[in-house]
Protein backbone atom coordinates (compact mmCIF):
# COMPACT_ATOMS: atom_id res chain seq x y z
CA UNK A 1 0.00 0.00 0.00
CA UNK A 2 1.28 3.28 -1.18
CA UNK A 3 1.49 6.29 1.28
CA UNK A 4 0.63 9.71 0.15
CA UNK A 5 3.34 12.48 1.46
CA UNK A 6 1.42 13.54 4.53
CA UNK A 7 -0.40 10.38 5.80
CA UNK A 8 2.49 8.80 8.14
CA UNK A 9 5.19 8.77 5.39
CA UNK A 10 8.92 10.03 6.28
CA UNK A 11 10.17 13.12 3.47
CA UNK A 12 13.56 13.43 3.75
CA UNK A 13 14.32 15.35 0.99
CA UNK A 14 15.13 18.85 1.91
CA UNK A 15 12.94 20.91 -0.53
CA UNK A 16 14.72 24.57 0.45
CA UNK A 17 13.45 27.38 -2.00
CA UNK A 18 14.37 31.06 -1.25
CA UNK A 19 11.27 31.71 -2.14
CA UNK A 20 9.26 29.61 0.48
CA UNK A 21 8.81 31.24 3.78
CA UNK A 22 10.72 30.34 6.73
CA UNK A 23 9.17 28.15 9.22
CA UNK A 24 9.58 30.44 12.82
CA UNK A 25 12.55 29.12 15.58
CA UNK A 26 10.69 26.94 18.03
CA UNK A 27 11.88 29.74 20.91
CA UNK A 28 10.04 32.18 18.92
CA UNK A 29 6.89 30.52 19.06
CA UNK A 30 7.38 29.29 22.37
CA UNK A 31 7.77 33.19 23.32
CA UNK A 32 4.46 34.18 20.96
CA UNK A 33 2.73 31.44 22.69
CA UNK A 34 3.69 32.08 26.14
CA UNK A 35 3.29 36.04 25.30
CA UNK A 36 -0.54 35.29 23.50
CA UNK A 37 -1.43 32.98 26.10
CA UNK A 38 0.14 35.43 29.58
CA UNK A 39 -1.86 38.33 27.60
CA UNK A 40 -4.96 36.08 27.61
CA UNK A 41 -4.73 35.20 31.34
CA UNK A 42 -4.36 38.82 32.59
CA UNK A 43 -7.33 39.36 30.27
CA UNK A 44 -8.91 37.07 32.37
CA UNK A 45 -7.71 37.76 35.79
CA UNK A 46 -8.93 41.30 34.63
CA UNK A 47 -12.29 40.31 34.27
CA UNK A 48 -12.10 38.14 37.62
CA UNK A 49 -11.21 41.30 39.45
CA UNK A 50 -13.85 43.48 38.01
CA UNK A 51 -16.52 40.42 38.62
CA UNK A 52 -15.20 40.35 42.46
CA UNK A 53 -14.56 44.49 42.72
CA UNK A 54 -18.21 44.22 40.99
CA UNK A 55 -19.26 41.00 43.73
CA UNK A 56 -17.90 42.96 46.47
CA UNK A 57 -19.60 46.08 46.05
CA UNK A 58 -23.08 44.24 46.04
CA UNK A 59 -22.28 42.49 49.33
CA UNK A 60 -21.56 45.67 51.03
CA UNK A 61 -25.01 47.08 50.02
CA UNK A 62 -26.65 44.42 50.54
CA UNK A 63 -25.00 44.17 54.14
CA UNK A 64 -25.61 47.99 54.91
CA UNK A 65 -29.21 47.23 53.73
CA UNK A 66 -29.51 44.11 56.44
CA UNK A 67 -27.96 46.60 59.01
CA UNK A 68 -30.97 48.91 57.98
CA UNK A 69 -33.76 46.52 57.67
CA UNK A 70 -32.44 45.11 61.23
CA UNK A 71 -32.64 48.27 62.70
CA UNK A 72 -36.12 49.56 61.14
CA UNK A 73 -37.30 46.15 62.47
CA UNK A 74 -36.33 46.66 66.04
CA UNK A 75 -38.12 50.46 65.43
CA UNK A 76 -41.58 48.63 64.47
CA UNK A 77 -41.22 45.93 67.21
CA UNK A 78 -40.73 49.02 69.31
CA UNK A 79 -43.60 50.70 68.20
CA UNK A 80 -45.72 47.72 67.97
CA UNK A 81 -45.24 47.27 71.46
CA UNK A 82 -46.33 51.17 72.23
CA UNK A 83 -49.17 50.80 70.37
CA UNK A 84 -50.06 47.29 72.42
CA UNK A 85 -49.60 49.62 75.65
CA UNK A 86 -52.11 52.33 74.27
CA UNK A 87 -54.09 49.60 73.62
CA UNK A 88 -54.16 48.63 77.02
CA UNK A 89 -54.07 51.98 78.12
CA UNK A 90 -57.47 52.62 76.78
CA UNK A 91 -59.10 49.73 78.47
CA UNK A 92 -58.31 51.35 81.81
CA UNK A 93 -59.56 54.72 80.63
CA UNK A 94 -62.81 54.27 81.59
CA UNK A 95 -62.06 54.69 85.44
CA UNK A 96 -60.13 58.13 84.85
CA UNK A 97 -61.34 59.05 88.54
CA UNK A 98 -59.17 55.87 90.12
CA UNK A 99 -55.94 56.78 87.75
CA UNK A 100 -56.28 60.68 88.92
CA UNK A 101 -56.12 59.60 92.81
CA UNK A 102 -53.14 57.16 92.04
CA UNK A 103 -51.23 60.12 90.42
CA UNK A 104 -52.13 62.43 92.69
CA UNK A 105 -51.29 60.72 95.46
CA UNK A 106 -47.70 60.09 94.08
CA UNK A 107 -47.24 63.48 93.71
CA UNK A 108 -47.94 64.75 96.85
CA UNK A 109 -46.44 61.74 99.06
CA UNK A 110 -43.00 62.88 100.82
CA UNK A 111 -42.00 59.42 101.28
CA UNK A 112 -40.28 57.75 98.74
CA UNK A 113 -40.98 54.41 99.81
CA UNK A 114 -44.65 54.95 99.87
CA UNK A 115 -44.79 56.37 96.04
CA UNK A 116 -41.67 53.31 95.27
CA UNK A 117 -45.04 51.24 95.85
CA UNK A 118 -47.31 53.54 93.68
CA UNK A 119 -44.98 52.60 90.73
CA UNK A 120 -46.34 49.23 89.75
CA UNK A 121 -49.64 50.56 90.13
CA UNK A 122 -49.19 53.29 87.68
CA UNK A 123 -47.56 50.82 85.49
CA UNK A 124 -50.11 48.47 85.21
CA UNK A 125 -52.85 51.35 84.80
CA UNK A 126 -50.18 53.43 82.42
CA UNK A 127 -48.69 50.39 80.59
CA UNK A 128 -45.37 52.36 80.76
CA UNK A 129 -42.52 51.20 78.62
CA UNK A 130 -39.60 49.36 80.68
CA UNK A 131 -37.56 52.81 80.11
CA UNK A 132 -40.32 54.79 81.90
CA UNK A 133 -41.29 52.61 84.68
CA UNK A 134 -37.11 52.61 85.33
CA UNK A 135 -37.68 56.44 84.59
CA UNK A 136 -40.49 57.00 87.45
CA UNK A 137 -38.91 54.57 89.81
CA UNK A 138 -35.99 56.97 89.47
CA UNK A 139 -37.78 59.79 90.25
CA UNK A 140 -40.49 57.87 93.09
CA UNK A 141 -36.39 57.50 95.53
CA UNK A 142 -35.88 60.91 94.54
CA UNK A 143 -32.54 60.21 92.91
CA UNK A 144 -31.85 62.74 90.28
CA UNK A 145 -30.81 61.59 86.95
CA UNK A 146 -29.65 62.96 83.93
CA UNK A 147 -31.97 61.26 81.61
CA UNK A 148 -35.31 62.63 83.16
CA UNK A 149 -36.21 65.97 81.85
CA UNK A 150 -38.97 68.27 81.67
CA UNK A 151 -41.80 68.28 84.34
CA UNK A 152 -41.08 64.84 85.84
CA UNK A 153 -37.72 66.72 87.31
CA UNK A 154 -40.11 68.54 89.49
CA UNK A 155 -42.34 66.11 90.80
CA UNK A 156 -39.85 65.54 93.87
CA UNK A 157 -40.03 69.34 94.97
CA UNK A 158 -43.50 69.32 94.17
CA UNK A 159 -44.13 66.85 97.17
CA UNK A 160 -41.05 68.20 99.19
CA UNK A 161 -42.38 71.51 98.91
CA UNK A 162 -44.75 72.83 102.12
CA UNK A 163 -48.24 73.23 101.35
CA UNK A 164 -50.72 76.25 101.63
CA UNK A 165 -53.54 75.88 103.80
């Protein structure tokens, strides 16, 4: 069986023309390769860095957006709970005359152990938040704090105060 040139046979003849072009030194191509094939991988590790500058990015937005939605949830827990209280609140305003004598009476006791006591009371009939029961337990021992301000600052001279016949 006869073998065309090209199909496993061995030329040996050297067939050199001027004319023909030169085949390229193996370093050279070795170089163009290395050079075509380095150019292609910073291509790519270009577009990996955009895709995780790009990745990044999103993660930090959608992180300060969890920090956000995290906090507006603790806000409307919050003020679910106030409204629960005013809720509540209104259930007991039906016996206005009973609430009026409790604060009242709070206001005008000297002792602070006495309107310590009154505290609960007015909790359960106020439905005060844990911040303002701790707020007019502060002020029922007569401690001054920094946090109270406005009237409730007064309430302890009020009752301190002598009264007018």
């Amino acid at each position: 069986m006869h073998r065309e040139e090209g199909e496993g046979s061995e030329n040996t003849e050297s067939t050199y023309s001027p004319n023909k072009v030169h085949p390229v030194p193996l370093e050279r191509l070795l170089a163009t390769e290395d050079d075509q094939e380095l150019a292609n991988l910073k291509k790519q590790l270009h577009e990996q860095e955009l895709k995780l500058s790009h990745l990044t990015a999103l993660l930090a937005d959608t992180e300060q957006d969890l920090a956000k939605h995290t906090q507006m949830n603790e806000v409307l827990k919050e003020e679910i709970r106030r409204q629960q209280r005013s809720q509540e609140r209104e259930r007991h305003a039906e016996n206005l005359e009973y609430l009026k004598n409790v604060v009242f009476k709070f206001v005008t006791l000297s002792n602070s152990d006495e309107r310590t006591r009154l505290v609960p009371v007015l909790n359960t009939i106020l439905k005060l938040s844990p911040d303002e029961t701790r707020q007019l337990t502060t002020v029922a021992k007569g401690e001054p704090s920094a946090t109270l301000k406005g009237w409730t600052n007064l309430l302890p001279t009020w009752s301190s105060s002598p009264s007018k016949p």
